[in-house]
N, C-alpha and C. Protein backbone atom coordinates (compact mmCIF):
# COMPACT_ATOMS: atom_id res chain seq x y z
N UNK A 1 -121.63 -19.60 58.50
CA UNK A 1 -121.27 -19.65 57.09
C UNK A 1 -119.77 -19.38 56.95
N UNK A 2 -119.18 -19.96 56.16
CA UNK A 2 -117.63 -20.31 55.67
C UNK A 2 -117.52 -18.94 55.15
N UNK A 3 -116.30 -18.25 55.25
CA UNK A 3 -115.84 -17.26 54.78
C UNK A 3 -115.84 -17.10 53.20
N UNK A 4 -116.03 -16.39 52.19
CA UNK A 4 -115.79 -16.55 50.71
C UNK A 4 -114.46 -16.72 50.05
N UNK A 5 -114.05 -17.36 49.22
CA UNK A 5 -112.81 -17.50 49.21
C UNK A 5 -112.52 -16.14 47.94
N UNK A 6 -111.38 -15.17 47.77
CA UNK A 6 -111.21 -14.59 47.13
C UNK A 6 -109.93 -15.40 46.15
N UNK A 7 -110.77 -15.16 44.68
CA UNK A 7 -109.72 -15.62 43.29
C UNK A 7 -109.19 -14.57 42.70
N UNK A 8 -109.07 -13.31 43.26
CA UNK A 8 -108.54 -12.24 42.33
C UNK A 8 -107.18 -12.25 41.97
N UNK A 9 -106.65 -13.16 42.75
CA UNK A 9 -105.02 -13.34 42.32
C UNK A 9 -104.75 -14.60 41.74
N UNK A 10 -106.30 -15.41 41.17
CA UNK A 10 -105.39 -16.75 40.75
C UNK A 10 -105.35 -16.62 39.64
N UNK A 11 -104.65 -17.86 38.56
CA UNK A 11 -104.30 -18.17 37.32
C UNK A 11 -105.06 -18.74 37.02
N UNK A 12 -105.18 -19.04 35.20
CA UNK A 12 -105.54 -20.28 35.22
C UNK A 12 -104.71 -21.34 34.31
N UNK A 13 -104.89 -22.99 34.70
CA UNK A 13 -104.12 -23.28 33.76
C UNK A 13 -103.81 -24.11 35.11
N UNK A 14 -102.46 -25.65 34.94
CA UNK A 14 -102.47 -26.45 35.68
C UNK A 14 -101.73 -25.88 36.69
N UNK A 15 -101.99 -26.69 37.94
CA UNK A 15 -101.36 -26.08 39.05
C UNK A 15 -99.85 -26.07 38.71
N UNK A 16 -99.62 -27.31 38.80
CA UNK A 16 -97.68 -27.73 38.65
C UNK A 16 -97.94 -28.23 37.23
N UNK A 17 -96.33 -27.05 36.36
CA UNK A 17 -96.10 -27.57 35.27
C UNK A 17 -95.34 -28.06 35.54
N UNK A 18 -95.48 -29.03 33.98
CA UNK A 18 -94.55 -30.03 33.45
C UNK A 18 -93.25 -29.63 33.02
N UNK A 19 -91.96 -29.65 33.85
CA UNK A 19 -91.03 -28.98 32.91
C UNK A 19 -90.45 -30.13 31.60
N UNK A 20 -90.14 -29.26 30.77
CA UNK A 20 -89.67 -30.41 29.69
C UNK A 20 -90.52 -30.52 28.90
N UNK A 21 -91.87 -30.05 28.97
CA UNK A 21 -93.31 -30.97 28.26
C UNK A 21 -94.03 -29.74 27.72
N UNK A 22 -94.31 -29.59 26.54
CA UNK A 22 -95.32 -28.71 26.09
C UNK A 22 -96.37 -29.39 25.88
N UNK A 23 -98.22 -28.81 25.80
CA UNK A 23 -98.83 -29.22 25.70
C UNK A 23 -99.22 -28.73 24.42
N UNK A 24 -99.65 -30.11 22.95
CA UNK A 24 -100.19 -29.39 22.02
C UNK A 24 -101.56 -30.45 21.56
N UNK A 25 -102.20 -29.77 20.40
CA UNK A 25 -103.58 -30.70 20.11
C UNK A 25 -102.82 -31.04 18.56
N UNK A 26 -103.05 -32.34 18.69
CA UNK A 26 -102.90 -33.32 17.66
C UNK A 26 -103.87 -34.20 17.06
N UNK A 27 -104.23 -34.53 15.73
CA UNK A 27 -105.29 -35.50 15.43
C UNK A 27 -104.77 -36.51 14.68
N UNK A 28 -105.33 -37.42 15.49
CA UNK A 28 -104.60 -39.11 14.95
C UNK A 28 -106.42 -39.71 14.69
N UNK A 29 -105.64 -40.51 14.21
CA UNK A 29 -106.56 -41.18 13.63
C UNK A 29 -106.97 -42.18 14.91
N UNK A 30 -108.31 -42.55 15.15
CA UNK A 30 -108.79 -43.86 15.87
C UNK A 30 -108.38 -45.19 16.58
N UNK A 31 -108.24 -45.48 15.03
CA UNK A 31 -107.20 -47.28 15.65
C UNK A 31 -106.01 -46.96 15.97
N UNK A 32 -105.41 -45.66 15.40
CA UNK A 32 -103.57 -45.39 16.04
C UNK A 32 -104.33 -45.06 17.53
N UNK A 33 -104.71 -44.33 17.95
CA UNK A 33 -104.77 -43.92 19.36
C UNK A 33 -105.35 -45.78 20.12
N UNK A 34 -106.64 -46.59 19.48
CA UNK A 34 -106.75 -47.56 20.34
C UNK A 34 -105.67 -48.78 20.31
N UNK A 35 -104.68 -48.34 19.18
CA UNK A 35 -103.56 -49.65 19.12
C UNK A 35 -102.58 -49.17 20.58
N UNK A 36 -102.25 -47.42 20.95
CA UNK A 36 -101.72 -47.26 21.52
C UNK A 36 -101.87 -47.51 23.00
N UNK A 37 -103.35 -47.54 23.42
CA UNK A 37 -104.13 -47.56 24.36
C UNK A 37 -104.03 -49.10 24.70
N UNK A 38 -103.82 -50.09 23.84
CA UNK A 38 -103.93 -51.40 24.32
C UNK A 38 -102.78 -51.49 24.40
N UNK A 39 -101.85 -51.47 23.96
CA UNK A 39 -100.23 -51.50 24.40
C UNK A 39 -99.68 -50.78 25.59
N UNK A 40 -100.21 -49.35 25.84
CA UNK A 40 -100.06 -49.38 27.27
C UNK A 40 -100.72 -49.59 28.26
N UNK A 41 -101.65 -49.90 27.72
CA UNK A 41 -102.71 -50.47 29.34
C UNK A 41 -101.95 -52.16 29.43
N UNK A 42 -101.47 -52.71 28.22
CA UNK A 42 -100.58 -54.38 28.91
C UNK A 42 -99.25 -53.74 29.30
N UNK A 43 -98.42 -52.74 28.91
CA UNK A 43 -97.76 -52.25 29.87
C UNK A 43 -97.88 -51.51 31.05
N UNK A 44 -99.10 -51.05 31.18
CA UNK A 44 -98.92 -50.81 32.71
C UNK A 44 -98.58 -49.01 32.65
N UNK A 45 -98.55 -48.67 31.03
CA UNK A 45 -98.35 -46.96 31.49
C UNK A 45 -99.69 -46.29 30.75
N UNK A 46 -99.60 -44.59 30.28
CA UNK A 46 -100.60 -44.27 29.92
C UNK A 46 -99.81 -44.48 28.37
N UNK A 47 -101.52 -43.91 27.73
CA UNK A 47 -100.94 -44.31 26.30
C UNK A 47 -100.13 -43.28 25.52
N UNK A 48 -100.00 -41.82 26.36
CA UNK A 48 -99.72 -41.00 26.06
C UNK A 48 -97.83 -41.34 25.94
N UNK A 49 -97.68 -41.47 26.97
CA UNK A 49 -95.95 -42.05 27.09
C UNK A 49 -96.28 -42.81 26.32
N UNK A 50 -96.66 -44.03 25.64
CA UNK A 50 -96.62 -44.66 24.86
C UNK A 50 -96.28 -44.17 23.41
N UNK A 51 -96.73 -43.47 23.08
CA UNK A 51 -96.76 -42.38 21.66
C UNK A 51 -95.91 -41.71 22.19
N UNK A 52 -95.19 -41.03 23.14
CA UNK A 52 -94.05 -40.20 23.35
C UNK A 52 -92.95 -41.39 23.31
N UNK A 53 -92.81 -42.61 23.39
CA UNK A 53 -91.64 -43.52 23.30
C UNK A 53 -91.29 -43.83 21.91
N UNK A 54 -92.71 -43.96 21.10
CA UNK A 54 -92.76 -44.18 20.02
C UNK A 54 -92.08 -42.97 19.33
N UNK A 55 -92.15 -42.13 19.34
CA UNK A 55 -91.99 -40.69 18.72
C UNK A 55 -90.46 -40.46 18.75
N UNK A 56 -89.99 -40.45 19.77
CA UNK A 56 -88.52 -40.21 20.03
C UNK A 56 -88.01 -41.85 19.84
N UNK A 57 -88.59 -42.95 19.77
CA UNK A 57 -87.55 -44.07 18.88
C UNK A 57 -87.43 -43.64 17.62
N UNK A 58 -88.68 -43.17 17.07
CA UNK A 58 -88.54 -42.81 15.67
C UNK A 58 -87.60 -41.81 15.33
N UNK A 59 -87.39 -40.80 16.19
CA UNK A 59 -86.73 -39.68 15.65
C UNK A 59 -85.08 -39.43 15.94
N UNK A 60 -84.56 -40.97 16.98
CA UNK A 60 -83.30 -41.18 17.28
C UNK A 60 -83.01 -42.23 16.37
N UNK A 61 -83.78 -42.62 15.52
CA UNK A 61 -83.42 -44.19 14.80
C UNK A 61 -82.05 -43.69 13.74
N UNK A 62 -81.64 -44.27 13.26
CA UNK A 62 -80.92 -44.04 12.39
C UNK A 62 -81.72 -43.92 11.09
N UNK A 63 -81.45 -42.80 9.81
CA UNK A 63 -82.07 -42.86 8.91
C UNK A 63 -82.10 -44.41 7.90
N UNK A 64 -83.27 -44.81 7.12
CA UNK A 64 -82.92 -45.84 5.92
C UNK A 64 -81.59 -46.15 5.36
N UNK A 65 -80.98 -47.24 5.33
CA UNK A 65 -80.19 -47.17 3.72
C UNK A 65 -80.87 -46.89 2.37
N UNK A 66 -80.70 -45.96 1.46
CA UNK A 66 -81.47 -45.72 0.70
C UNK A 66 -80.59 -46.40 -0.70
N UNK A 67 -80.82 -46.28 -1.80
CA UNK A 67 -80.00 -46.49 -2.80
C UNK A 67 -79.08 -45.65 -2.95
N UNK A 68 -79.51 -44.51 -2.81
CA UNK A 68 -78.42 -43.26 -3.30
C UNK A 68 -77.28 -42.90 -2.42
N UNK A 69 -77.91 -43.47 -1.25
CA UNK A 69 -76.65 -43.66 0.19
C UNK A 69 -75.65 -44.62 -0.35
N UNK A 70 -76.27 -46.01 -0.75
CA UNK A 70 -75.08 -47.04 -0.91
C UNK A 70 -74.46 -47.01 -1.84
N UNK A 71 -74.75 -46.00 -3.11
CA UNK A 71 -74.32 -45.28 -4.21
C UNK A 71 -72.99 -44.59 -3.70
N UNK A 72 -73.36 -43.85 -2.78
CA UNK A 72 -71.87 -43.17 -2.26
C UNK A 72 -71.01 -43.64 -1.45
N UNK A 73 -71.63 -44.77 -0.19
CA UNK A 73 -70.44 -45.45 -0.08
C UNK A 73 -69.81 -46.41 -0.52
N UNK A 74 -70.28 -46.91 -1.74
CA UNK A 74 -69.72 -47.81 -2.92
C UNK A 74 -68.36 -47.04 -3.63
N UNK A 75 -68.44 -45.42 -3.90
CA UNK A 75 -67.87 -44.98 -4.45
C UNK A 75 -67.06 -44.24 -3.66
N UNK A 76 -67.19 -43.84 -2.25
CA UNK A 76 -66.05 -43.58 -1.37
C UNK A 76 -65.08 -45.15 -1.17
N UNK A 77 -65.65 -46.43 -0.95
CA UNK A 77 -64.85 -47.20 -0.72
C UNK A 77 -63.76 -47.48 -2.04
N UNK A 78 -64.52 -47.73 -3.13
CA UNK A 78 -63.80 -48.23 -4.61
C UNK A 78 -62.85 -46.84 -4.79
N UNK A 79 -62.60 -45.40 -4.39
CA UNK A 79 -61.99 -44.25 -4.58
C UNK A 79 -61.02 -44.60 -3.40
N UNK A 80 -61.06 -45.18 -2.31
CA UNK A 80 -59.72 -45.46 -1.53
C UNK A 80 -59.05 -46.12 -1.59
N UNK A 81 -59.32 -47.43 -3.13
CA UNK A 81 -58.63 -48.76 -3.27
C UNK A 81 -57.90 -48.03 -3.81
């Protein structure tokens, strides 16, 4: 018989973390998770990077032109003529 293995010193939780990466619980809706799932399974990654590409395009994009934006640079440009 195999010796017993002693766990009194282990952890729990994944072996190797992710540096850079927190893990949190999020709820999406259905078709967002299977729209994501078919877009990266034809790319070739998981769908998770998929929604992490998505996430940070969104959050490096540049904001809208809004009205109230072109309001002010209407009136910074016409104030330097």
């Amino acid at each position: 018989m195999s010796k017993p293995y002693d766990f009194s010193k282990g952890k729990r939780g994944p072996v190797i973390s992710s540096p850079g990466k927190t893990r949190i619980t999020i709820m999406l809706d259905n078709d967002v998770i299977e729209a994501f799932r078919a877009r990266a399974e034809a790319q070739g990654t998981g769908y998770q990077t998929a929604i992490n590409e998505a996430l940070r395009a969104a959050i490096s994009a540049e904001p809208p032109l809004t009205a109230e934006t072109l309001r002010q640079i209407l009136r910074q440009e016409l104030h330097s003529v």
